[in-house]
Protein backbone atom coordinates (compact mmCIF):
# COMPACT_ATOMS: atom_id res chain seq x y z
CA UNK A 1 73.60 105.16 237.49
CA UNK A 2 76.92 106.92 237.87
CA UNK A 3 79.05 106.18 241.34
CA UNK A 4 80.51 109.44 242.82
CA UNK A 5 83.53 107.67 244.00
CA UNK A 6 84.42 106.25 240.25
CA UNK A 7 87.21 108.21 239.01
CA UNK A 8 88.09 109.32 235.63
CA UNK A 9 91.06 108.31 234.18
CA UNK A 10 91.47 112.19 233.34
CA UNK A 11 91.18 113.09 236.50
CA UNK A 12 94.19 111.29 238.05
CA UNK A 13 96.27 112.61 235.18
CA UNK A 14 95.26 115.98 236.36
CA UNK A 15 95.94 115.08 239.82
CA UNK A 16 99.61 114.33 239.24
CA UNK A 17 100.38 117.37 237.34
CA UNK A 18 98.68 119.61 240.11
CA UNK A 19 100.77 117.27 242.77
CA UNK A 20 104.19 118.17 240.27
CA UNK A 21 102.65 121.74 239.99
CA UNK A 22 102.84 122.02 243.60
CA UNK A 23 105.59 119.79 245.01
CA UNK A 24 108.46 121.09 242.55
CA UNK A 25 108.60 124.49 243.68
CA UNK A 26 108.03 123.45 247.48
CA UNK A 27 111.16 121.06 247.19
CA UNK A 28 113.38 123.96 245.94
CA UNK A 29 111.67 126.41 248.15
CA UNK A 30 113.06 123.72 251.15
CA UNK A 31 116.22 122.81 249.68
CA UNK A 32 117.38 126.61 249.00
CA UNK A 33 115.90 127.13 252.47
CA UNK A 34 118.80 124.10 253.88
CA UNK A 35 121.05 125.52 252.12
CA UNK A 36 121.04 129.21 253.36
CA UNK A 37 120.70 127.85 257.37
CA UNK A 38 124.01 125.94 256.20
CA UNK A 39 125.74 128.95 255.20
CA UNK A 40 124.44 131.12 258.28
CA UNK A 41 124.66 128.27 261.03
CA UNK A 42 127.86 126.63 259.10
């Protein structure tokens, strides 16, 4: 009988490189972001 809350090895491999996919852009996005209110604000 299979559990529905096993995970896949697979799966959590995936799960990081979405997480990476996601967060890499988002911390540049924020940190370009800081660094333009510097120059305005600054």
């Amino acid at each position: 009988m299979n559990n529905p809350t096993q995970e896949h090895p697979s799966s959590k491999g995936l799960l990081v490189i979405f997480w990476l996919y996601v967060l890499i852009p988002l911390t540049w996005g924020v940190i370009n972001t800081l660094l333009q209110a510097v120059k305005l604000f600054g």
